[in-house]
N, C-alpha and C. Protein backbone atom coordinates (compact mmCIF):
# COMPACT_ATOMS: atom_id res chain seq x y z
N UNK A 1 5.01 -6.39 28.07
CA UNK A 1 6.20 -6.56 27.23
C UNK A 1 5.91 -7.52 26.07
N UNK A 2 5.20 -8.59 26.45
CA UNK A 2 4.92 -9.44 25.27
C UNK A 2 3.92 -8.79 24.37
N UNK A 3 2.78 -8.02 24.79
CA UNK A 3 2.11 -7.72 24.07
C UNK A 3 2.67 -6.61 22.82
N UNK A 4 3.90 -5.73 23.00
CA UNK A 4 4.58 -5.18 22.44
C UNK A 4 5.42 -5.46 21.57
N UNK A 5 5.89 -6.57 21.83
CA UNK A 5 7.07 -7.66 21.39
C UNK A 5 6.29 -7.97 20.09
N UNK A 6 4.89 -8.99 20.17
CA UNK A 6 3.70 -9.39 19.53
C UNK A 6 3.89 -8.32 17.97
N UNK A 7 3.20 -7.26 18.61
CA UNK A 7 2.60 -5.90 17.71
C UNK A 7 3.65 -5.58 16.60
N UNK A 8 5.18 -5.55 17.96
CA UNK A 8 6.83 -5.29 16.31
C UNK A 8 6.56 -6.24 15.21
N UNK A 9 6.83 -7.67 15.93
CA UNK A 9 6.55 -8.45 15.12
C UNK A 9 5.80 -8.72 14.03
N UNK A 10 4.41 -8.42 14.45
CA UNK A 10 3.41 -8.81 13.47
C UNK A 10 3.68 -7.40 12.21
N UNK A 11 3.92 -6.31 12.59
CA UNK A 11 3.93 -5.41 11.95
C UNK A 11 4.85 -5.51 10.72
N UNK A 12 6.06 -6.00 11.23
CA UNK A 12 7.42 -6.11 10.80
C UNK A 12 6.71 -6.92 9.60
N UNK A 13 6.20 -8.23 10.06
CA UNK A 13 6.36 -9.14 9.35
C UNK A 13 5.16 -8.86 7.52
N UNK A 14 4.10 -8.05 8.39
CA UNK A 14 3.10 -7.76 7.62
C UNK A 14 3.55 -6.14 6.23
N UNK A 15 4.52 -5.85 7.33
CA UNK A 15 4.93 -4.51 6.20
C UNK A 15 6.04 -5.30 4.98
N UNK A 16 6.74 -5.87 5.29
CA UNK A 16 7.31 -6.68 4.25
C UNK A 16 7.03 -7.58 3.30
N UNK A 17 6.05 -7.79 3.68
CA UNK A 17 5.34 -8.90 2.70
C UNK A 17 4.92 -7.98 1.49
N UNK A 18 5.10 -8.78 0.04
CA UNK A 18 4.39 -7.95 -0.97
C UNK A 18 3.47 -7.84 -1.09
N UNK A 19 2.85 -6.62 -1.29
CA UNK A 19 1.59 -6.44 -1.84
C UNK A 19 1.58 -4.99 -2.83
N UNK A 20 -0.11 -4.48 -2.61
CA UNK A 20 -0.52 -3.68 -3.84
C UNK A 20 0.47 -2.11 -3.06
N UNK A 21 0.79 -1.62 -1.93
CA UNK A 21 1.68 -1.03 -1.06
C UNK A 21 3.08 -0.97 -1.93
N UNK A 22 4.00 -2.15 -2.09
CA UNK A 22 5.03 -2.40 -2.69
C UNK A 22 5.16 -2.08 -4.18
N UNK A 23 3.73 -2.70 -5.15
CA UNK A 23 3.91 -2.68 -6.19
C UNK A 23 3.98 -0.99 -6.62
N UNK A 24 3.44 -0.35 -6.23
CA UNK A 24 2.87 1.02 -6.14
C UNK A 24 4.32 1.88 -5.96
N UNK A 25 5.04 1.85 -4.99
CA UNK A 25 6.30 2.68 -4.45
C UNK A 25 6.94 1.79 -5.84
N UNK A 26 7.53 1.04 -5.96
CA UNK A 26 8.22 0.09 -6.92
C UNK A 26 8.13 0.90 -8.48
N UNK A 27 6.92 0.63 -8.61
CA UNK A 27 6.64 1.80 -10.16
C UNK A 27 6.91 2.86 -9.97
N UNK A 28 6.45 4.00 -9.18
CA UNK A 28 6.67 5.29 -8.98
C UNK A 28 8.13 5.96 -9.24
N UNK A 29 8.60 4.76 -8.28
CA UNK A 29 9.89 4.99 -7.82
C UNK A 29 11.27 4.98 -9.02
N UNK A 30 10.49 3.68 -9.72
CA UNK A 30 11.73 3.41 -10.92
C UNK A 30 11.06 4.06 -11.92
N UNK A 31 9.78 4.32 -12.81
CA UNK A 31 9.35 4.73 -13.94
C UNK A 31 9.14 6.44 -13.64
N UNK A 32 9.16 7.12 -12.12
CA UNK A 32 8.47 8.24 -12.27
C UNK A 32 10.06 8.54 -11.41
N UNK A 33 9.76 8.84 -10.42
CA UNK A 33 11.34 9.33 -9.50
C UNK A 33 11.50 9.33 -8.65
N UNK A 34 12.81 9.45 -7.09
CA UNK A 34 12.98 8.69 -6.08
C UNK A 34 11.89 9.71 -5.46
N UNK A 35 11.54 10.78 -5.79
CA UNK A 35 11.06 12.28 -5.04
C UNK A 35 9.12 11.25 -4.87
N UNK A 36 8.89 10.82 -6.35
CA UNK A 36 7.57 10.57 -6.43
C UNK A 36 7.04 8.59 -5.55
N UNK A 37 8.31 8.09 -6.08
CA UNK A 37 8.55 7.27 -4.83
C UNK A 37 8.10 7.37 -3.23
N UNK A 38 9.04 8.37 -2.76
CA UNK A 38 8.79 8.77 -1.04
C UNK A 38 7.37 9.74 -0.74
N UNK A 39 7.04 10.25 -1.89
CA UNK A 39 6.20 10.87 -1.69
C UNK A 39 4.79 9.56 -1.19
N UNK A 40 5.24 8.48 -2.02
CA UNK A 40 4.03 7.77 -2.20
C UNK A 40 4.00 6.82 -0.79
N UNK A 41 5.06 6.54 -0.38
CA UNK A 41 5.97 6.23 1.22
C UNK A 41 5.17 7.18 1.97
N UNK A 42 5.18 8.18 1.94
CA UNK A 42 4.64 8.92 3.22
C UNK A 42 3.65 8.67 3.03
N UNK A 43 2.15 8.71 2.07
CA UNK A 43 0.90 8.66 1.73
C UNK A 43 0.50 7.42 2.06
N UNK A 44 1.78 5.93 2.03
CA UNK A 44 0.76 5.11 2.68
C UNK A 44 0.98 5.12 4.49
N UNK A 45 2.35 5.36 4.85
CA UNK A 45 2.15 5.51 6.13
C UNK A 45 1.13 6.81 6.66
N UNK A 46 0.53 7.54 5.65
CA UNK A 46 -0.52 8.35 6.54
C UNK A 46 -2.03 7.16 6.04
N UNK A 47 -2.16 6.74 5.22
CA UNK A 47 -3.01 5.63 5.17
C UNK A 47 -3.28 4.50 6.22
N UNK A 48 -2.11 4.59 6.94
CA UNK A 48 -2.19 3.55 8.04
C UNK A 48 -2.64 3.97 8.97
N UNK A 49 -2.45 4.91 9.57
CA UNK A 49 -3.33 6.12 10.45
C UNK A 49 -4.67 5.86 10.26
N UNK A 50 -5.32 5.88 9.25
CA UNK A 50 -6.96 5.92 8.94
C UNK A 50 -7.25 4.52 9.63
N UNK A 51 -6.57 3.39 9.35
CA UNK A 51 -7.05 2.40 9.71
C UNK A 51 -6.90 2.36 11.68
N UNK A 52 -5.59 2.71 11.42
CA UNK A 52 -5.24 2.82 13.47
C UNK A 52 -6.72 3.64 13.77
N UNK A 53 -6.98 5.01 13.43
CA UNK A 53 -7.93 5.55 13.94
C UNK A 53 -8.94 4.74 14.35
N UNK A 54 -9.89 3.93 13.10
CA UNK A 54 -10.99 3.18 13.23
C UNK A 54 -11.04 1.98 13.76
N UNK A 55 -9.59 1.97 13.99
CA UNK A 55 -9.61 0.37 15.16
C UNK A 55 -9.97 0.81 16.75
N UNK A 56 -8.99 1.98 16.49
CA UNK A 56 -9.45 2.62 18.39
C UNK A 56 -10.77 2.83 18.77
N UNK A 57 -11.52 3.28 17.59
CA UNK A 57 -12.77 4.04 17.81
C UNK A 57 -13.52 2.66 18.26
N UNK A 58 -13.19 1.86 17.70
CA UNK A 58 -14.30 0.34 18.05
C UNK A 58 -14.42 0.14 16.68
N UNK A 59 -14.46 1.01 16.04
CA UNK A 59 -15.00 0.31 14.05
C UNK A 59 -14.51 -0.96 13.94
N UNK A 60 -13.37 -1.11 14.46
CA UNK A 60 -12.44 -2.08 13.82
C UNK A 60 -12.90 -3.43 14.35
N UNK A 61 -14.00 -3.30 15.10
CA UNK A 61 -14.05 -4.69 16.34
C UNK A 61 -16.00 -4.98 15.27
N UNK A 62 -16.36 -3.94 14.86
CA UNK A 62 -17.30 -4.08 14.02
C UNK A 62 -17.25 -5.18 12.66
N UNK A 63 -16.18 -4.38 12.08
CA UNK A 63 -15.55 -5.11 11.04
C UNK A 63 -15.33 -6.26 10.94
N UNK A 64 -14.41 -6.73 12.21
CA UNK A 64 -13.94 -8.00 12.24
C UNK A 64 -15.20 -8.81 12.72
N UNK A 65 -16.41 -8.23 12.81
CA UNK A 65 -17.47 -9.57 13.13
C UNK A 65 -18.61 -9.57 12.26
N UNK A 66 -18.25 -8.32 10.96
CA UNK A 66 -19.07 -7.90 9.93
C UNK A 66 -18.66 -8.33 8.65
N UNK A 67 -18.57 -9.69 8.37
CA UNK A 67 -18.68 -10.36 6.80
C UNK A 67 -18.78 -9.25 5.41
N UNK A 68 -20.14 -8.97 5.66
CA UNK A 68 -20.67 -7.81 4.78
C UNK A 68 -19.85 -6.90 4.92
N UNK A 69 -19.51 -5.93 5.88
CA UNK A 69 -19.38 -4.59 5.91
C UNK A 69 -17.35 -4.95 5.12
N UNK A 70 -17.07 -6.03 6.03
CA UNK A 70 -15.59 -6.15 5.86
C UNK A 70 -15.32 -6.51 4.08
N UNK A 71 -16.37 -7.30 3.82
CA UNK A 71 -16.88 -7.71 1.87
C UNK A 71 -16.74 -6.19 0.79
N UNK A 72 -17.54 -5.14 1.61
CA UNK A 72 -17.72 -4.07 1.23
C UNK A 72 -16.46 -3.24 1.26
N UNK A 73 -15.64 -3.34 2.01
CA UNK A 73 -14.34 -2.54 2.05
C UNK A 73 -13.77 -3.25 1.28
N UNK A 74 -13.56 -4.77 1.05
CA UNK A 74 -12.88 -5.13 0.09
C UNK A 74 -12.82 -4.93 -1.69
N UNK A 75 -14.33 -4.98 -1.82
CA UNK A 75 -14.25 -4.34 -3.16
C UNK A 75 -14.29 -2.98 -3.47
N UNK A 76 -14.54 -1.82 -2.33
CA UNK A 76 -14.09 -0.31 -2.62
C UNK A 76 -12.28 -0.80 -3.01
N UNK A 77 -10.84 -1.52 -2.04
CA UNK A 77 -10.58 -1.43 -2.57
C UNK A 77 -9.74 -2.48 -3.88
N UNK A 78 -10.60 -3.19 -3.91
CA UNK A 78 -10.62 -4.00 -5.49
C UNK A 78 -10.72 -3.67 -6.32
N UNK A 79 -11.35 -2.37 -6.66
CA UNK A 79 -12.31 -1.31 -7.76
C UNK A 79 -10.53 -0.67 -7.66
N UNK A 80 -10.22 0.36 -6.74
CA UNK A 80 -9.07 1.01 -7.28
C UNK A 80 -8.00 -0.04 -7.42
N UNK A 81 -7.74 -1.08 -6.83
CA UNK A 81 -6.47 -1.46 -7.92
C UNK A 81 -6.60 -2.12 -8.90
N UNK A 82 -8.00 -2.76 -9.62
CA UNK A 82 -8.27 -2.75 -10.89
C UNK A 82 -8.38 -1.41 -11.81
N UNK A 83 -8.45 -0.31 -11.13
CA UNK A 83 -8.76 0.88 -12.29
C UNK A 83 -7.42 1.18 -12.23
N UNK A 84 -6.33 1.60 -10.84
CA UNK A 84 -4.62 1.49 -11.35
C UNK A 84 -3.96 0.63 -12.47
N UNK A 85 -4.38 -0.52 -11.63
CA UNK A 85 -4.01 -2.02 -12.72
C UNK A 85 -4.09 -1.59 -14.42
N UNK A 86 -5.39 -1.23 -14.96
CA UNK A 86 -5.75 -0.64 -15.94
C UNK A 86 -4.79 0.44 -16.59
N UNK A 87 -4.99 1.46 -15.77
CA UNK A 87 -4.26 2.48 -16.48
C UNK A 87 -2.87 2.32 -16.83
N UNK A 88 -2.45 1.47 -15.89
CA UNK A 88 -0.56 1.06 -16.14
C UNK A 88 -0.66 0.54 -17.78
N UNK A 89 -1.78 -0.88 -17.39
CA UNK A 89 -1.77 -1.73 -18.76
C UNK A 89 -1.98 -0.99 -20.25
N UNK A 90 -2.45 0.25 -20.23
CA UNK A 90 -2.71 0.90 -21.54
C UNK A 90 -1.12 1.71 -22.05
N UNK A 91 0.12 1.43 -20.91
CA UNK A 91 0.94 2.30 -21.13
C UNK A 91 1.54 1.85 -22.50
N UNK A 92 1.79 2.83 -23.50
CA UNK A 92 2.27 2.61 -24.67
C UNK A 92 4.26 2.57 -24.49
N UNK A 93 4.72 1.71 -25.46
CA UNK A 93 6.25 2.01 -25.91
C UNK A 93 6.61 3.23 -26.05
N UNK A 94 7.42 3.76 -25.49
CA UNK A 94 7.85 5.44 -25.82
C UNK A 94 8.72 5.34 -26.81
N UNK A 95 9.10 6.26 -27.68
CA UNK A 95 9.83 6.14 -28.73
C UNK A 95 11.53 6.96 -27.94
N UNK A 96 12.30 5.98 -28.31
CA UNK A 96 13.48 6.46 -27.62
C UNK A 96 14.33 7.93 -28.88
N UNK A 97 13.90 7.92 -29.41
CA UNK A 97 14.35 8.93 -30.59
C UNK A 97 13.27 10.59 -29.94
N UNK A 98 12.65 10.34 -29.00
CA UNK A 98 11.94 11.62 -28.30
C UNK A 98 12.45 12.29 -27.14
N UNK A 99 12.51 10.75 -26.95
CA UNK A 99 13.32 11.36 -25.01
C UNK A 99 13.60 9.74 -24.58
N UNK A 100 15.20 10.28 -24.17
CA UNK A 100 15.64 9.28 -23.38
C UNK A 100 14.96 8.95 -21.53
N UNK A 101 14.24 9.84 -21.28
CA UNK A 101 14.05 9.74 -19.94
C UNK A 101 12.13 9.07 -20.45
N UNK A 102 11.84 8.33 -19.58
CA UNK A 102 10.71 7.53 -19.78
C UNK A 102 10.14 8.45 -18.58
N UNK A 103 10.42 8.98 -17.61
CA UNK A 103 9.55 9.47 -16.65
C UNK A 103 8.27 10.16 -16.76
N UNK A 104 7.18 10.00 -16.36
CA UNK A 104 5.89 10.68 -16.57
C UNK A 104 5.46 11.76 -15.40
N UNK A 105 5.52 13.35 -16.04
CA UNK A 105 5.11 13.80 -14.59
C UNK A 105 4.01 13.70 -13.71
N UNK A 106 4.13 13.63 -12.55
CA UNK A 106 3.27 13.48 -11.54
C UNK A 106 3.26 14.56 -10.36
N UNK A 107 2.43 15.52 -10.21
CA UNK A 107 2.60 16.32 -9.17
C UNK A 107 2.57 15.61 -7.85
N UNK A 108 3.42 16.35 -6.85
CA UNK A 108 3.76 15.83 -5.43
C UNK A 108 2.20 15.23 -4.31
N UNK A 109 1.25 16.33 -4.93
CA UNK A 109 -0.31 15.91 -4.39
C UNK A 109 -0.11 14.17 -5.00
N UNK A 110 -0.43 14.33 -6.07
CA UNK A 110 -0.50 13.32 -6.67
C UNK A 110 -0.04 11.94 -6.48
N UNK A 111 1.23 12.03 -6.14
CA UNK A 111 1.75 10.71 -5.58
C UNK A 111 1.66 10.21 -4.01
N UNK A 112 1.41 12.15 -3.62
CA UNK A 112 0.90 11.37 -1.89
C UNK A 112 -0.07 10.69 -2.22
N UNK A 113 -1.02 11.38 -2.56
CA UNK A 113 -2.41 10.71 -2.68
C UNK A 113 -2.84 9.11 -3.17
N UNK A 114 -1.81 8.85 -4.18
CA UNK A 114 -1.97 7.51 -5.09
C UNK A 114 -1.63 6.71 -3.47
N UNK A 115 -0.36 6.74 -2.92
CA UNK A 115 0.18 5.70 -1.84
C UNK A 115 -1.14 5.45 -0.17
N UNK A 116 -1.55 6.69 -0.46
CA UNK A 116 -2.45 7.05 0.59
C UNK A 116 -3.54 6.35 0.73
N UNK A 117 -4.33 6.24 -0.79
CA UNK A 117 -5.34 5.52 -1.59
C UNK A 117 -5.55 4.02 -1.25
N UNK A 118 -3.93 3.94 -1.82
CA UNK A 118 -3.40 2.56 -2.20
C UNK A 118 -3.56 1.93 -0.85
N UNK A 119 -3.05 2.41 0.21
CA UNK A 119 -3.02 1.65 1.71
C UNK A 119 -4.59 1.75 2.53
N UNK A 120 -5.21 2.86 2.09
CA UNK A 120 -6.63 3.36 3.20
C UNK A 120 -7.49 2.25 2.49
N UNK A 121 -6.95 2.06 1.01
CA UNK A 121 -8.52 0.82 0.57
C UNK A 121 -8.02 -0.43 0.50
N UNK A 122 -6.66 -0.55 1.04
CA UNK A 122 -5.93 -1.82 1.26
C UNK A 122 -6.41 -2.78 2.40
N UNK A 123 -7.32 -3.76 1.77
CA UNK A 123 -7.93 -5.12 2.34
C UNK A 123 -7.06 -5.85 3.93
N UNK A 124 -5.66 -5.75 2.91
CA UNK A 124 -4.52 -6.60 3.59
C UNK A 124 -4.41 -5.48 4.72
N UNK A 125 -4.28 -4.45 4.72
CA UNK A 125 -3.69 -3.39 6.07
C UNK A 125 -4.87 -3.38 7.29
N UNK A 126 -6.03 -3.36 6.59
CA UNK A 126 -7.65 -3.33 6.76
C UNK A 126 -7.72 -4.22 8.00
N UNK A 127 -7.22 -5.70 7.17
CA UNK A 127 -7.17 -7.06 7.98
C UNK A 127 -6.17 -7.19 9.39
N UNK A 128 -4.35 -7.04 9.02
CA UNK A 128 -3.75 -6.66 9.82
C UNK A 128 -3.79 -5.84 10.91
N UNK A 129 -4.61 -4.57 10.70
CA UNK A 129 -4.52 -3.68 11.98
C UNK A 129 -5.59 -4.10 12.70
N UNK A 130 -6.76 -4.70 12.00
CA UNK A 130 -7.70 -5.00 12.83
C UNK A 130 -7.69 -5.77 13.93
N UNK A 131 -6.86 -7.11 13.41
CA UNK A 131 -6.25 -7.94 13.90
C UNK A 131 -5.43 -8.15 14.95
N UNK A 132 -4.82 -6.88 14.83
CA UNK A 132 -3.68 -6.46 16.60
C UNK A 132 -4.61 -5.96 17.22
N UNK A 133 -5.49 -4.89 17.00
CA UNK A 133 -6.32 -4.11 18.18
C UNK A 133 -7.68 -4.97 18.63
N UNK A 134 -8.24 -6.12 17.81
CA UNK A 134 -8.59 -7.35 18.18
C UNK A 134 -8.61 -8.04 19.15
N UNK A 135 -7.34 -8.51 18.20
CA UNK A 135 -6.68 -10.15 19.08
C UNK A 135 -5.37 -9.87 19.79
N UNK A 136 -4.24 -9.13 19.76
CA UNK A 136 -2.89 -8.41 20.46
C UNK A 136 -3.63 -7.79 21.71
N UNK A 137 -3.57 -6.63 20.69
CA UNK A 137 -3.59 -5.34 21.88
C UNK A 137 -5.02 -5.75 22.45
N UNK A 138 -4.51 -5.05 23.97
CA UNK A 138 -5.76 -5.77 25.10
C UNK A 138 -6.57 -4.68 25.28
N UNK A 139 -8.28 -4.36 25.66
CA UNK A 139 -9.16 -3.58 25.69
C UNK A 139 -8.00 -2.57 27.27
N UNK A 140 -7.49 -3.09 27.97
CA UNK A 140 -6.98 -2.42 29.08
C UNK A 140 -5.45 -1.80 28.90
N UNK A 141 -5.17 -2.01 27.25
CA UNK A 141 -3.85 -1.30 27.58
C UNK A 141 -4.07 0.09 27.45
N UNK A 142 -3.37 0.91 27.87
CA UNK A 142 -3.31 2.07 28.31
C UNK A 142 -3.63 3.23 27.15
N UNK A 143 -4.58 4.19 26.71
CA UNK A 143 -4.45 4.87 25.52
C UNK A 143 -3.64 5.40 24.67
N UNK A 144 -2.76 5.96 25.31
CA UNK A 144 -0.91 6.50 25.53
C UNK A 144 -0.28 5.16 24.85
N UNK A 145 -0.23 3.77 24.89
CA UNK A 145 0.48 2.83 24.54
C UNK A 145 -0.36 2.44 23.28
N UNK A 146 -1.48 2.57 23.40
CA UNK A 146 -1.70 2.06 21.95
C UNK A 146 -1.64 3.30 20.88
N UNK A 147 -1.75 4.34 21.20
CA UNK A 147 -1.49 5.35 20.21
C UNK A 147 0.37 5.31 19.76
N UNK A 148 0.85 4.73 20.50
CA UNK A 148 2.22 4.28 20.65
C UNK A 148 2.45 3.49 19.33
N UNK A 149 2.02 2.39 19.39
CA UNK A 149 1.51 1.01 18.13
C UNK A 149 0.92 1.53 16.92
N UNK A 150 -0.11 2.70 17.40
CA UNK A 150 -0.76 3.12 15.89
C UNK A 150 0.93 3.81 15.28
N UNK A 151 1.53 4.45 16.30
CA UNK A 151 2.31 5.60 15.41
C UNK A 151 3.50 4.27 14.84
N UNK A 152 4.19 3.70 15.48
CA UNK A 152 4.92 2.62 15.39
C UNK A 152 4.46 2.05 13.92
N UNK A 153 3.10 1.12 13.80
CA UNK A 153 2.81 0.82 12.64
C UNK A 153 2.84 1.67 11.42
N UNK A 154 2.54 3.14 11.48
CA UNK A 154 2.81 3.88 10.46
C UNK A 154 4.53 4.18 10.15
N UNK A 155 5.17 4.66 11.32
CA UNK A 155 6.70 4.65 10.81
C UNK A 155 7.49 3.56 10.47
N UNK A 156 6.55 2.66 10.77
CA UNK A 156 7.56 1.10 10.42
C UNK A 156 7.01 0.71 8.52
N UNK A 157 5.82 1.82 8.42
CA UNK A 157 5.77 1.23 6.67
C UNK A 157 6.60 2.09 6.21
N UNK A 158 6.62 3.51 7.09
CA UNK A 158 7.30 4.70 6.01
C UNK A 158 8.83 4.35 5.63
N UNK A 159 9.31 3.71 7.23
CA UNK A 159 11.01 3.22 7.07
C UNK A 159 10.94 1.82 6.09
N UNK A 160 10.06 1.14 5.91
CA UNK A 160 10.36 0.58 5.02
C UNK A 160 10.19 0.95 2.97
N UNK A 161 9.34 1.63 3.08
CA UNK A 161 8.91 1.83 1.74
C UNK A 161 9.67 3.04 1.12
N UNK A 162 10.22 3.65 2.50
CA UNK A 162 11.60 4.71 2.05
C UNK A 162 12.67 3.95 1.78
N UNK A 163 13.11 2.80 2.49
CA UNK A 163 14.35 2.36 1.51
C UNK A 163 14.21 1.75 0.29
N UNK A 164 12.80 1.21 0.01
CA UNK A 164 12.55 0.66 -1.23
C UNK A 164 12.32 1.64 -2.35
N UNK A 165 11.60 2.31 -2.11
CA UNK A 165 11.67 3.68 -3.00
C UNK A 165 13.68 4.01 -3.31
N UNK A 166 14.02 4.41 -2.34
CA UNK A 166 15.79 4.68 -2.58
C UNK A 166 16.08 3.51 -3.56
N UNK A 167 15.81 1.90 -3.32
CA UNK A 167 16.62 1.01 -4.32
C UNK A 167 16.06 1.01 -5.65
N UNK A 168 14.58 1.13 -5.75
CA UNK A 168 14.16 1.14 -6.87
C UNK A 168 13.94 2.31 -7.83
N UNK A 169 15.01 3.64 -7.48
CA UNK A 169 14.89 5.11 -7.94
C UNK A 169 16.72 4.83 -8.20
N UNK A 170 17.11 3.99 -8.22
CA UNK A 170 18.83 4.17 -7.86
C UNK A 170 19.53 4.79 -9.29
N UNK A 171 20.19 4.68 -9.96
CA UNK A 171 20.91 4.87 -10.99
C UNK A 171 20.73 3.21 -11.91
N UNK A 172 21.40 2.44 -11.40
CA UNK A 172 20.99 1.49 -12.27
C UNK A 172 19.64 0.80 -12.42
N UNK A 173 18.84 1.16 -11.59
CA UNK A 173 17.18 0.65 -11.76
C UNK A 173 16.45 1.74 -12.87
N UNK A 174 17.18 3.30 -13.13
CA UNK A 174 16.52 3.95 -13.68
C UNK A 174 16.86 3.70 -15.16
N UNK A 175 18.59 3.68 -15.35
CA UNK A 175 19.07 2.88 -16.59
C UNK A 175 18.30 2.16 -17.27
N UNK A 176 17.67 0.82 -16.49
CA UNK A 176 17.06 -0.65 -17.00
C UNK A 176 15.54 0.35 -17.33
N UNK A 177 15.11 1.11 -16.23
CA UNK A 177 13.61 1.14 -17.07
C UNK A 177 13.80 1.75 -18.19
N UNK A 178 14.82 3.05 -18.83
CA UNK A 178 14.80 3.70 -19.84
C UNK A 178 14.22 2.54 -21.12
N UNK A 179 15.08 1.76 -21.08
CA UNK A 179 14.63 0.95 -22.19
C UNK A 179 13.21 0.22 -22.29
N UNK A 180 12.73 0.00 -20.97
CA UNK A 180 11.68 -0.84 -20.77
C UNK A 180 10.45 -0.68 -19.73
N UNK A 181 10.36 0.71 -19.93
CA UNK A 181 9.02 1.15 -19.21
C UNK A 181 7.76 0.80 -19.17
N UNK A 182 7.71 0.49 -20.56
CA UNK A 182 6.15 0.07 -20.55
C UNK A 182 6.19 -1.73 -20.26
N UNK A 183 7.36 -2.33 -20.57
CA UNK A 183 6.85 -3.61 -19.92
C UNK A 183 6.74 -3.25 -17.96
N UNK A 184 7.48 -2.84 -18.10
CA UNK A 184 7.33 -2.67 -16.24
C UNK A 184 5.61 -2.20 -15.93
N UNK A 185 5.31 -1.13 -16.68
CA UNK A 185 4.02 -0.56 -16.40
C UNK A 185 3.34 -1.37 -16.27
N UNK A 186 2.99 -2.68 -17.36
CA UNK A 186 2.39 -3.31 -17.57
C UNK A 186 2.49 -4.49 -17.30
N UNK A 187 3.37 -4.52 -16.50
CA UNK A 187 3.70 -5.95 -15.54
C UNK A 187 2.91 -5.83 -14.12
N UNK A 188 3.45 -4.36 -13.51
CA UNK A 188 3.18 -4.31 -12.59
C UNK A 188 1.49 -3.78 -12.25
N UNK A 189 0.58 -3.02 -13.74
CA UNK A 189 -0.22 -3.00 -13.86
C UNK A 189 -1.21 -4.32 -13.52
N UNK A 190 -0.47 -5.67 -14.51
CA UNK A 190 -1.24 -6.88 -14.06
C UNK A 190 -1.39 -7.50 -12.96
N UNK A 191 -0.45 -6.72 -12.19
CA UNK A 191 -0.46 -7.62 -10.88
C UNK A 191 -1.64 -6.77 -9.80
N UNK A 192 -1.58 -5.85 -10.14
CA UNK A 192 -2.66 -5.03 -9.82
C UNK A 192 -4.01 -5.33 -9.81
N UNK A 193 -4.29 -5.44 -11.19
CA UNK A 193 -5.74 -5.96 -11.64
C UNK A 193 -5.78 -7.37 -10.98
N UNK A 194 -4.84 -8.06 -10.79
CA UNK A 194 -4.40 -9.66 -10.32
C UNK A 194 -5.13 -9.55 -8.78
N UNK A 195 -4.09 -8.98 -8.10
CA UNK A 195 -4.78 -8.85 -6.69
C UNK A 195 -6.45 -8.33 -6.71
N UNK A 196 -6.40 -7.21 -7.48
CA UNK A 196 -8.12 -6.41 -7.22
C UNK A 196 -9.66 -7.66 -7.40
N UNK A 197 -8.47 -8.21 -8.62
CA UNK A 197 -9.98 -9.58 -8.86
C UNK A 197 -9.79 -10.31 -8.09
N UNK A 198 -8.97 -10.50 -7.74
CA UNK A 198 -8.93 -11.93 -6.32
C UNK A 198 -9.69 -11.36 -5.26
N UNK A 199 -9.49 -9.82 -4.74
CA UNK A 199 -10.12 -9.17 -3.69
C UNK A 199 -11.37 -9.56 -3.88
N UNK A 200 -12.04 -9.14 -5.40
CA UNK A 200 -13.53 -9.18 -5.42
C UNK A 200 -13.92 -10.71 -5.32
N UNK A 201 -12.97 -11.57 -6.21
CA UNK A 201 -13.85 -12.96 -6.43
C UNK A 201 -14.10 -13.23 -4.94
N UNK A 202 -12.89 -13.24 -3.96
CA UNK A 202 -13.13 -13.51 -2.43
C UNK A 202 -14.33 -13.12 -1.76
N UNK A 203 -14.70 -11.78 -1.75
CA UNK A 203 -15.64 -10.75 -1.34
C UNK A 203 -17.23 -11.37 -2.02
N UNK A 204 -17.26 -11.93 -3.14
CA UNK A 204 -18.02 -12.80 -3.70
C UNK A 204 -18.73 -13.96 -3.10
N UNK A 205 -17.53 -14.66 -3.40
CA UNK A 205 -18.01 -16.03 -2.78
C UNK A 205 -18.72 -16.09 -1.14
N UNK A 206 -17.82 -14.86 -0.42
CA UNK A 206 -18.59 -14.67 0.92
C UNK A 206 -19.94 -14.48 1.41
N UNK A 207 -20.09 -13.61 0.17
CA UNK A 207 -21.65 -12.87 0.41
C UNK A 207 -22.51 -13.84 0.36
């Protein structure tokens, strides 16, 4: 029971916290649409899966005693949210005399894939899951119960990043970007590139 108790918790606490996960649904959601939003919601809760997988397998017990190898995942993904980071930052002013709607299309592949990306090369998720099937979850709990936790950790990002997607797709969040898309792009672009260099300088200094 405690060990379960543990796992909500940590999960809870780790899916809420901001990161490159948040910034990602957040843009989609208000500059593109609530559709490209959830889409990007489901893509990282199937991202979380990749990591549950490689914790069960033992990878994950590798990792956590592999400097290098764990260095190496960090800048695969440091590289994509500096090249996201990037592309936001080049977004130009739209001219409101063209189109009132700022939205950019994005096919449905497309935004699974970005959220999917965003979480499978995510350092922070990398760290977290490793971390329960580690140090939580015990080599003797039952296979059935920890496939329990893997699925748990994935529906606990999707229920969260689905209501955030809903607030940040709303009517008045879409209002505010009309006017101001490209600062958003390019806000949330920097924070992007922000985290990716911190990933690498970290991954750096380790080696």
């Amino acid at each position: 029971m405690l060990e379960a108790v543990s796992v909500a918790t940590i999960t809870i606490l780790a899916v809420i916290s901001p990161g490159a996960d948040f910034a990602m649904v957040t843009r989609n959601s208000m500059v593109l649409s609530r559709r490209a939003g959830l889409l990007t919601a489901v893509g990282i809760s199937l991202g979380v899966l990749v990591h549950v997988a490689y914790s069960m397998a033992g990878i994950g017990l590798l990792i956590s005693q592999s400097i290098l190898l764990f260095n190496v995942i960090k800048l695969a993904g440091a590289a994509y949210l500096v090249y996201l980071g990037f592309t936001m930052l080049r977004t130009k002013k739209a001219d409101p005399v063209q189109s009132a709607d700022p939205a950019v299309p994005l096919s449905d592949f497309a935004a699974l894939r970005t959220g999917f990306l965003t979480n499978a090369l995510n350092p922070k998720t990398t760290l977290f899951v490793v971390s329960l099937f580690t140090q939580v979850i015990s080599p003797s709990t039952p296979m059935a119960t920890q496939l329990g936790y893997g699925a748990f950790m994935s529906l606990a990002h999707l229920a969260w990043f689905v209501l955030v997607a809903c607030l940040f797709s709303s009517a008045a969040a879409r209002r505010f970007v009309v006017s101001c898309r490209h600062v958003i792009e390019r806000g949330i672009g920097g924070v992007l590139v922000a985290l990716g260099l911190g990933l690498a300088a970290s991954s750096i200094e380790r080696a």
